[in-house]
Each structure stands twice: as structure tokens, then as C-alpha cells.
C-alpha atoms as a PDB file:
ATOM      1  CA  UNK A   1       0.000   0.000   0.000  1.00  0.00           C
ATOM      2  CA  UNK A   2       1.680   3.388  -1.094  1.00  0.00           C
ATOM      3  CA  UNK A   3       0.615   4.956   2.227  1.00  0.00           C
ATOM      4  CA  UNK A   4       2.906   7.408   4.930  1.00  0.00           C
ATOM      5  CA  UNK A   5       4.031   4.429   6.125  1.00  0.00           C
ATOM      6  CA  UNK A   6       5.816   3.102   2.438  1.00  0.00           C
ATOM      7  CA  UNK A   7       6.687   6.562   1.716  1.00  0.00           C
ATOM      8  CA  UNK A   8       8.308   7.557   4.524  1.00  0.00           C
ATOM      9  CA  UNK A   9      10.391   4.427   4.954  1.00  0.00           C
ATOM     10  CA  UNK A  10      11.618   4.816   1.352  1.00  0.00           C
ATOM     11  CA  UNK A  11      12.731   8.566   2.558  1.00  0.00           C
ATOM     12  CA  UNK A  12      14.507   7.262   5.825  1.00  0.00           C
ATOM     13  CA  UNK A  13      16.282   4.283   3.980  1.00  0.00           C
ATOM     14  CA  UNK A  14      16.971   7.224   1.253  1.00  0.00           C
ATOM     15  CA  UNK A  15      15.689   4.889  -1.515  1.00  0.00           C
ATOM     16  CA  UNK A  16      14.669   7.808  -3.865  1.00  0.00           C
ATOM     17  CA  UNK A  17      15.482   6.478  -7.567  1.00  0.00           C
ATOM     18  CA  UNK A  18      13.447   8.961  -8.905  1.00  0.00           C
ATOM     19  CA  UNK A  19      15.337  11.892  -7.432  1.00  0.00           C
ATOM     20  CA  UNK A  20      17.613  13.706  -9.593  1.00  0.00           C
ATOM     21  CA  UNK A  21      18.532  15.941  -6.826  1.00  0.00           C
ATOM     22  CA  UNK A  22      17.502  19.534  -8.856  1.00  0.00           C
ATOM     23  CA  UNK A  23      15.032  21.068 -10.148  1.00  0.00           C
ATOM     24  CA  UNK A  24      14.256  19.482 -13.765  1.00  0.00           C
ATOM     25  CA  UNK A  25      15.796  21.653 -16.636  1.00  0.00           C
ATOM     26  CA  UNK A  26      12.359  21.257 -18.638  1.00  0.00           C
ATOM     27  CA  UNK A  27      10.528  22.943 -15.164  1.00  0.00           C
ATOM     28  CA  UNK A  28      13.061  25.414 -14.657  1.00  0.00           C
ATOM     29  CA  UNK A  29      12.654  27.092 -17.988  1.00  0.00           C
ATOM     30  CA  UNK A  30       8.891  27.216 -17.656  1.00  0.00           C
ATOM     31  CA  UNK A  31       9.506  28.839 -14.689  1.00  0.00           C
ATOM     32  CA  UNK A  32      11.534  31.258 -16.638  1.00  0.00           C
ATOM     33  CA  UNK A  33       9.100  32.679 -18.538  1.00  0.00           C
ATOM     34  CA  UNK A  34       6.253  32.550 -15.610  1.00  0.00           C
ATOM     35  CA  UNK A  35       5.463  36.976 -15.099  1.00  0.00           C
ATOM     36  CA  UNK A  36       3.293  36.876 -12.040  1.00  0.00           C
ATOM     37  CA  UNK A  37       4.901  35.672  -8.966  1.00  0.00           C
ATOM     38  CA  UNK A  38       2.099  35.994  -7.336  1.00  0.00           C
ATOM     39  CA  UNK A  39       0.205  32.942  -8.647  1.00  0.00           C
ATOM     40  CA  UNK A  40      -0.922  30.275  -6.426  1.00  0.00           C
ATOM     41  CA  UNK A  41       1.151  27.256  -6.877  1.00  0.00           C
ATOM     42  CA  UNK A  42       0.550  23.616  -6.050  1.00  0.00           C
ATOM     43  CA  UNK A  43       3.326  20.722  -5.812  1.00  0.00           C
ATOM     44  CA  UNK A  44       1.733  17.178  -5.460  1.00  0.00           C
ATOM     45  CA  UNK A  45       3.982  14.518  -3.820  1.00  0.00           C
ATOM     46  CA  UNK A  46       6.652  17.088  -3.329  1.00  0.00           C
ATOM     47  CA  UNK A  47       8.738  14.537  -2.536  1.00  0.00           C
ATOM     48  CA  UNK A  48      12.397  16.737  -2.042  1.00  0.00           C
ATOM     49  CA  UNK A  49      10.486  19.711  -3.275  1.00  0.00           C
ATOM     50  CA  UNK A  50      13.949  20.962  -5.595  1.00  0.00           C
ATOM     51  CA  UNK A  51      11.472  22.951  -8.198  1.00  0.00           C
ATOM     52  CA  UNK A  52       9.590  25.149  -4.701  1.00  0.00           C
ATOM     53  CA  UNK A  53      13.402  26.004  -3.933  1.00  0.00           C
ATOM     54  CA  UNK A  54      14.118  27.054  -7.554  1.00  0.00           C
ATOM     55  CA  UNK A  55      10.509  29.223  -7.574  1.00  0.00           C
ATOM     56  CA  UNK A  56      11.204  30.477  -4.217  1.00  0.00           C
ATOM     57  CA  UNK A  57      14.731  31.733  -5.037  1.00  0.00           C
ATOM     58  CA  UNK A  58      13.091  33.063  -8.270  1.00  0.00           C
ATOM     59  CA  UNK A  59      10.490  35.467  -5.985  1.00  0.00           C
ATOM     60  CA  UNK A  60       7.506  33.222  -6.026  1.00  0.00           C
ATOM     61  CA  UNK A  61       5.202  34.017  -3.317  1.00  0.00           C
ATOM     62  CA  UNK A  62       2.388  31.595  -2.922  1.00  0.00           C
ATOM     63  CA  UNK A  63       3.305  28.066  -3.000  1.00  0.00           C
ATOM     64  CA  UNK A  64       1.281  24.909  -1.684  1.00  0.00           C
ATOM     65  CA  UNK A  65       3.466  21.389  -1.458  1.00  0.00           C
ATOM     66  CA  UNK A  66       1.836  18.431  -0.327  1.00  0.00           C
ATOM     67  CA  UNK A  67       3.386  15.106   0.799  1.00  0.00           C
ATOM     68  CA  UNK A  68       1.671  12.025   1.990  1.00  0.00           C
ATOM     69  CA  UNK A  69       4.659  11.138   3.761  1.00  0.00           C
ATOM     70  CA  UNK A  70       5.098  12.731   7.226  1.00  0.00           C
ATOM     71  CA  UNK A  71       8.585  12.145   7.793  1.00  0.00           C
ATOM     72  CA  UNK A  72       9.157  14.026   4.864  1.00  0.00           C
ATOM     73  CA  UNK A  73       6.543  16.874   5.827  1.00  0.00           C
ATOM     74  CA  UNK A  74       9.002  17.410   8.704  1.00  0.00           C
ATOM     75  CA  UNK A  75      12.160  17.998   6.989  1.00  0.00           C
ATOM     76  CA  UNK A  76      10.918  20.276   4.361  1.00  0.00           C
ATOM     77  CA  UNK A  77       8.728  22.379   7.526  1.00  0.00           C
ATOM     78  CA  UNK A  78      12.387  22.492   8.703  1.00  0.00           C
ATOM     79  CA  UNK A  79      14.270  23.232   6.019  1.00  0.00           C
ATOM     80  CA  UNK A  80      11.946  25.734   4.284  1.00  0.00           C
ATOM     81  CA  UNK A  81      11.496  27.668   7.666  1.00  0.00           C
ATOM     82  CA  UNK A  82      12.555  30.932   6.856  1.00  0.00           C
ATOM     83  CA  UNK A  83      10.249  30.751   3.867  1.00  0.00           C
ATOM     84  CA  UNK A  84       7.220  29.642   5.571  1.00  0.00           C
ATOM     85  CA  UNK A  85       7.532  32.321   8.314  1.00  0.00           C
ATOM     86  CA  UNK A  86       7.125  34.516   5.439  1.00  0.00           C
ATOM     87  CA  UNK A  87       4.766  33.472   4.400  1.00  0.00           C
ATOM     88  CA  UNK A  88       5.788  32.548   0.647  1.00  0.00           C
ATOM     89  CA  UNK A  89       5.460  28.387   1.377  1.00  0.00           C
ATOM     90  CA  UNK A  90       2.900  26.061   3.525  1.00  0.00           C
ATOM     91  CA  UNK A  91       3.833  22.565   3.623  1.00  0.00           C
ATOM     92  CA  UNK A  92       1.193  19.894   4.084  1.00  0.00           C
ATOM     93  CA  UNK A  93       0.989  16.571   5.638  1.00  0.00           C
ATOM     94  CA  UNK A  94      -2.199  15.250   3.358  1.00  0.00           C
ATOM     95  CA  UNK A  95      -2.701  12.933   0.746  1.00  0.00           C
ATOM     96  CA  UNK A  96      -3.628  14.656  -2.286  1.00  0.00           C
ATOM     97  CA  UNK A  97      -6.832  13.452  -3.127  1.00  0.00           C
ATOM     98  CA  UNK A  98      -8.091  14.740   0.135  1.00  0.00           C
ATOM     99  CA  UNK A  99      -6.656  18.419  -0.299  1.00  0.00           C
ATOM    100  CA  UNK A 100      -9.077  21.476  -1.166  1.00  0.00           C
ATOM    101  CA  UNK A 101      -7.605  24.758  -2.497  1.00  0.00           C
ATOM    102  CA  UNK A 102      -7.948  26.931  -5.939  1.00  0.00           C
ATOM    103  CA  UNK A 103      -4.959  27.009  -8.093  1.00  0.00           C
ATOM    104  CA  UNK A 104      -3.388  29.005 -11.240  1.00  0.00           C
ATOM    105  CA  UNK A 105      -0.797  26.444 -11.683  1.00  0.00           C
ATOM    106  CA  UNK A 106      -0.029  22.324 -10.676  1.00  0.00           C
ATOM    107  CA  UNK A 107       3.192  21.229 -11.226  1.00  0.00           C
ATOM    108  CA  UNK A 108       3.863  17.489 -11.887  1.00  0.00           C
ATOM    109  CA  UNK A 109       7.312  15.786 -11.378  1.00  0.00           C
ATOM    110  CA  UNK A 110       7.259  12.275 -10.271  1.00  0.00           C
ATOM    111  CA  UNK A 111       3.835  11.945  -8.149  1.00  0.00           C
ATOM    112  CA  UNK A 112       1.998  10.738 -11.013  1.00  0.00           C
ATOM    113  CA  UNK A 113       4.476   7.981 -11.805  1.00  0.00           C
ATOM    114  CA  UNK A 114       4.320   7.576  -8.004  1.00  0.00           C
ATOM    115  CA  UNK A 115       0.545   6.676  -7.737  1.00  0.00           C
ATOM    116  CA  UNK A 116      -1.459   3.537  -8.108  1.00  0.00           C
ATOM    117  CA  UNK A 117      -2.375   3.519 -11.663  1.00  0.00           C
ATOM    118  CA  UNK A 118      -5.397   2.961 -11.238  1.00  0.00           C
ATOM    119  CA  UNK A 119      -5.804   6.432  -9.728  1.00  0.00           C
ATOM    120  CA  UNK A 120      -4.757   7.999 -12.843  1.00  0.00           C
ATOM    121  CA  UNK A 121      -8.379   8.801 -14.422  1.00  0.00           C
ATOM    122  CA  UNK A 122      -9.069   9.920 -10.748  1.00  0.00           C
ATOM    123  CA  UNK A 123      -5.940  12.033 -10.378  1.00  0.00           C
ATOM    124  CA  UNK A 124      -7.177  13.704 -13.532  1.00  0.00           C
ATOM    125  CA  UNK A 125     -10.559  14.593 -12.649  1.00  0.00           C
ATOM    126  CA  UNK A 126      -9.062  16.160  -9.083  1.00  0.00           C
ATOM    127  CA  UNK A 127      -6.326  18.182 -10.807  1.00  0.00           C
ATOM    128  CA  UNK A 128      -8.897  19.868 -13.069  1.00  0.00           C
ATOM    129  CA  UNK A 129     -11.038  20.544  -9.382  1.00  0.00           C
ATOM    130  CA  UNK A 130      -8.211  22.230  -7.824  1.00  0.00           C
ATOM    131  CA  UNK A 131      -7.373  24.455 -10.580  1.00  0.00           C
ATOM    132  CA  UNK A 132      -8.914  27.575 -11.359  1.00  0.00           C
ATOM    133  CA  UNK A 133     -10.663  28.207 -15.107  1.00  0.00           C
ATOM    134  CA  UNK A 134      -7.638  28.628 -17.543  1.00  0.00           C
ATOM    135  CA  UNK A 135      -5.068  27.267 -14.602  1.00  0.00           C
ATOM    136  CA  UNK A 136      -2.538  25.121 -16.019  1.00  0.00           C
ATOM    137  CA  UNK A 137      -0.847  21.687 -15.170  1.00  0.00           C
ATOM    138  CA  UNK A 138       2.584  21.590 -16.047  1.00  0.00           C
ATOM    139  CA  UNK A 139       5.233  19.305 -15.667  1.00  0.00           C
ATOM    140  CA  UNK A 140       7.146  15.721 -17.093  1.00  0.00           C
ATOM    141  CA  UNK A 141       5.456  11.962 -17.501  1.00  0.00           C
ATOM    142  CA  UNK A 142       7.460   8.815 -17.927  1.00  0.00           C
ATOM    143  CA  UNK A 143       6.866   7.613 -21.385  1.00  0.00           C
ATOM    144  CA  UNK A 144       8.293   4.522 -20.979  1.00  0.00           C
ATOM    145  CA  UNK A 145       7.153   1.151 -18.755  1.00  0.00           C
ATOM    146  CA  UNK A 146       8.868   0.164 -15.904  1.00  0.00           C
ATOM    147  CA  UNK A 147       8.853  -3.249 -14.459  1.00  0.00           C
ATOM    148  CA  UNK A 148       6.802  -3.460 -10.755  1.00  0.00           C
ATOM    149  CA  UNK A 149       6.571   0.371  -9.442  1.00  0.00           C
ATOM    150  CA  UNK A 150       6.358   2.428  -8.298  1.00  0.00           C
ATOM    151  CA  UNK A 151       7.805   4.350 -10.460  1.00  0.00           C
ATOM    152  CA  UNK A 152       4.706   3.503 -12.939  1.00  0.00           C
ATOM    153  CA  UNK A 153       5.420   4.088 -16.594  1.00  0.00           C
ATOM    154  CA  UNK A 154       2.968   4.526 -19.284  1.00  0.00           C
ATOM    155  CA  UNK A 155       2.023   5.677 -22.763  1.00  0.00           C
ATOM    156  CA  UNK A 156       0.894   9.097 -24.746  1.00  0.00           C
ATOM    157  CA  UNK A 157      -1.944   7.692 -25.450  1.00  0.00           C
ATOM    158  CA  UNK A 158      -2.503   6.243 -22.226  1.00  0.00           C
ATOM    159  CA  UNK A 159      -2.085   9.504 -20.427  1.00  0.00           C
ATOM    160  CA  UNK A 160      -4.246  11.429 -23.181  1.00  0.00           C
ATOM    161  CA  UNK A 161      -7.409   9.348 -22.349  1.00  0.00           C
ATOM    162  CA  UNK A 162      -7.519  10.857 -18.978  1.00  0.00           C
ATOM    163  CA  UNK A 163      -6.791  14.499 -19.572  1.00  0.00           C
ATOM    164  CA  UNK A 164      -8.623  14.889 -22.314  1.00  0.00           C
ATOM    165  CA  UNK A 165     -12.402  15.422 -20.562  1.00  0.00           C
ATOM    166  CA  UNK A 166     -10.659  18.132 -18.408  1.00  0.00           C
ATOM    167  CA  UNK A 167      -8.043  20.112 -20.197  1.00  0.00           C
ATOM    168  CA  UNK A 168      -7.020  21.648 -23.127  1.00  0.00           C
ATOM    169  CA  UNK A 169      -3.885  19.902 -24.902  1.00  0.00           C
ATOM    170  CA  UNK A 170      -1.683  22.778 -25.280  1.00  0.00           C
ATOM    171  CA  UNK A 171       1.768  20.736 -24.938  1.00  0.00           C
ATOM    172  CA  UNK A 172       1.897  17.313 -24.822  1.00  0.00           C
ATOM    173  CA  UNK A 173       5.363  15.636 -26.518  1.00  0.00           C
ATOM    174  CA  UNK A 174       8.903  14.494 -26.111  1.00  0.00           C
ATOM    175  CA  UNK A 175      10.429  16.688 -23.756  1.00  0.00           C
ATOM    176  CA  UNK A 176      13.692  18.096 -25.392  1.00  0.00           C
ATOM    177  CA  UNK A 177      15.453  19.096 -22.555  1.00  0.00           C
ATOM    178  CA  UNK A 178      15.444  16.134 -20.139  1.00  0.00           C
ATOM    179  CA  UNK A 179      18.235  15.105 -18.049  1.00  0.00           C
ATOM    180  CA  UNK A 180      20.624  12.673 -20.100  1.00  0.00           C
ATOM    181  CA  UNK A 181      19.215   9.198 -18.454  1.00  0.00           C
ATOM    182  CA  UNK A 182      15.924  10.186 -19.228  1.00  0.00           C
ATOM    183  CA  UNK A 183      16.152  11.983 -22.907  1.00  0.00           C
ATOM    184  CA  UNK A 184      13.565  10.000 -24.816  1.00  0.00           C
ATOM    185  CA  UNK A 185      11.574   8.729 -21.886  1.00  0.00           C
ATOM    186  CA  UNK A 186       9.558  11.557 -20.726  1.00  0.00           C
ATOM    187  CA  UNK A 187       6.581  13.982 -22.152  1.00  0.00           C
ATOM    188  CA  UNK A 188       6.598  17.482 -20.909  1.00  0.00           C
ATOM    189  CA  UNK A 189       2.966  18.281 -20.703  1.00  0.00           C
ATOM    190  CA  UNK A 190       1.147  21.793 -20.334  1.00  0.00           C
ATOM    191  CA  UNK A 191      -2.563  21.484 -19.750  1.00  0.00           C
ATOM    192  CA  UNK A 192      -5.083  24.373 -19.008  1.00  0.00           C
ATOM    193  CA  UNK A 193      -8.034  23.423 -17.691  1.00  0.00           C
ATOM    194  CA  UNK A 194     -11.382  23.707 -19.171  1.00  0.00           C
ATOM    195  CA  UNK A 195     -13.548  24.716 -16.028  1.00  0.00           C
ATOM    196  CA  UNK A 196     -15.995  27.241 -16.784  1.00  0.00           C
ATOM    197  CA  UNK A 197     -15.869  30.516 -14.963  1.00  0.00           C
ATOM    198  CA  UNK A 198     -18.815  30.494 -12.583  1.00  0.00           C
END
């Protein structure tokens, strides 16, 4: 079961494969060309939460991470202190399909490879709920399989089927600018949501 208790564990033994210890060069340049560092930010299964210390050190202001592991939840309170008493970071001990909140942007690196798969139409439908009309989800997918999991790989066309009800396709392809081990085996994807102003 991919509960506190698994995740947690995997952070004390350190068994975090699917840390590249940075931000991801694809996120980072996003982030680049991002004008209002004001917007509300959300980062699911934050795990090490590298691309909230690259926003914050860019002058981002209003940023959500969530972790289902409370181990983790502790460091990051700890380490991100200064930037919490300012206000410009909360740090969450939830899981993610319990969280509330209205978003501009959801970045994705790593929790949805993370997830049981068969949370993925699910994890869909609650991205889209958490964002605000025209908010975006942005961020990289394994397209490639992986044997057991997590991580959980997957297909294009696979991940397509999910987002399509929800968002607007605006980038979905071969990320160019991955990390050497994973050039060819990711998608960048940038996704704005189709929620109707109320």
C-alpha cells in the first residue's frame, strides 16, 4: 500500500530512484518565462520539493506542497522555515486526493508515476477541481514502462485518455530538454483546464 508508512520508509532508507537531486531543466525554464509571482502554486507529492526552492529563489510568493509522507513533511517544515515564516510556502501533511484549495498552476514531477495507476483517471478529474478556469498543469510523464513500481510508466496515449475530458492539450510531446538518463523517456505536458468561470 503506497501509504505514509511506504513513503516515509523509502525517505529514511533514502531509496529515492526517482530523485535527480535539482530542479528538472524542462521545469526550470517554464519557470523562466512565468510573469506573475504571485500565482498560487501547487506541488503534489513534493517529494524533495527541488522545483519550490528554484521558484522560491526566483520570488515566487504563494506556494502549496503536499506530501503524503510525514517524515518528509518534517524535513521540508524544517528546512523551508525561513520561507514559511514569510509566508511565501505552507507545507502539508495530506494525501492529495483529500486536499481542497484553488490554483493558477499544478506542477507534476514524479507523483503521477508515483501513484497507483489505477488512480490515474481519478488524479485527472481532481487536478482539473483544484485548478482555477484557464489554470494550467505543467510538468514531465514517464513515457516509458517500468517493471513493478512504483515508479509507474505509461504511454501518450494512455495519459491522453484521462486528460482529455478536463483540459485543453496545449503541450503534450517528447520533452527536449530532459536530463541525459531520461532523454527520450519523458513527455513534458502543459494542460489548461477547461472549467468554466462560474
Amino acid at each position: 500500500m503506497l501509504n505514509d508508512q511506504y513513503w516515509s520508509q523509502r525517505y529514511e532508507n533514502q531509496q529515492t530512484r526517482w530523485d535527480i537531486g535539482q530542479a528538472a531543466p524542462a521545469l526550470k525554464e517554464y519557470f523562466d518565462q512565468l510573469t506573475n509571482k504571485n500565482s498560487t502554486i501547487l506541488i503534489p507529492g513534493c517529494g524533495n520539493a527541488h522545483e519550490a526552492e528554484y521558484l522560491l529563489q526566483q520570488g515566487f510568493t504563494n506556494i502549496t506542497l503536499i506530501d503524503i509522507s510525514g517524515i518528509l513533511v518534517n524535513i521540508l517544515q524544517e528546512k523551508l522555515r525561513f520561507h514559511i515564516e514569510k509566508g511565501s510556502i505552507r507545507v502539508i501533511h495530506q494525501d492529495f486526493f483529500e486536499h481542497s484549495g484553488s490554483y493558477d498552476l499544478v506542477i507534476e514531477q514524479t507523483f503521477f508515476c508515483a501513484i497507483d495507476p489505477n488512480l490515474r483517471k481519478i488524479y485527472a478529474e481532481k487536478m482539473s477541481e483544484l485548478l482555477n478556469p484557464k489554470g494550467k498543469l505543467v510538468g514531465l510523464l514517464f513515457d516509458c514502462n517500468f517493471e513493478g513500481g512504483p515508479p509507474f510508466g505509461g504511454s501518450r496515449a494512455e495519459y491522453i485518455s484521462y486528460f482529455e475530458p478536463y483540459f485543453t492539450l496545449k503541450i503534450f510531446e517528447e520533452c527536449f530538454n530532459s536530463i541525459p538518463p531520461r532523454a527520450g523517456n519523458e513527455l513534458f505536458i502543459c494542460l489548461e483546464s477547461l472549467k468554466k468561470i462560474k
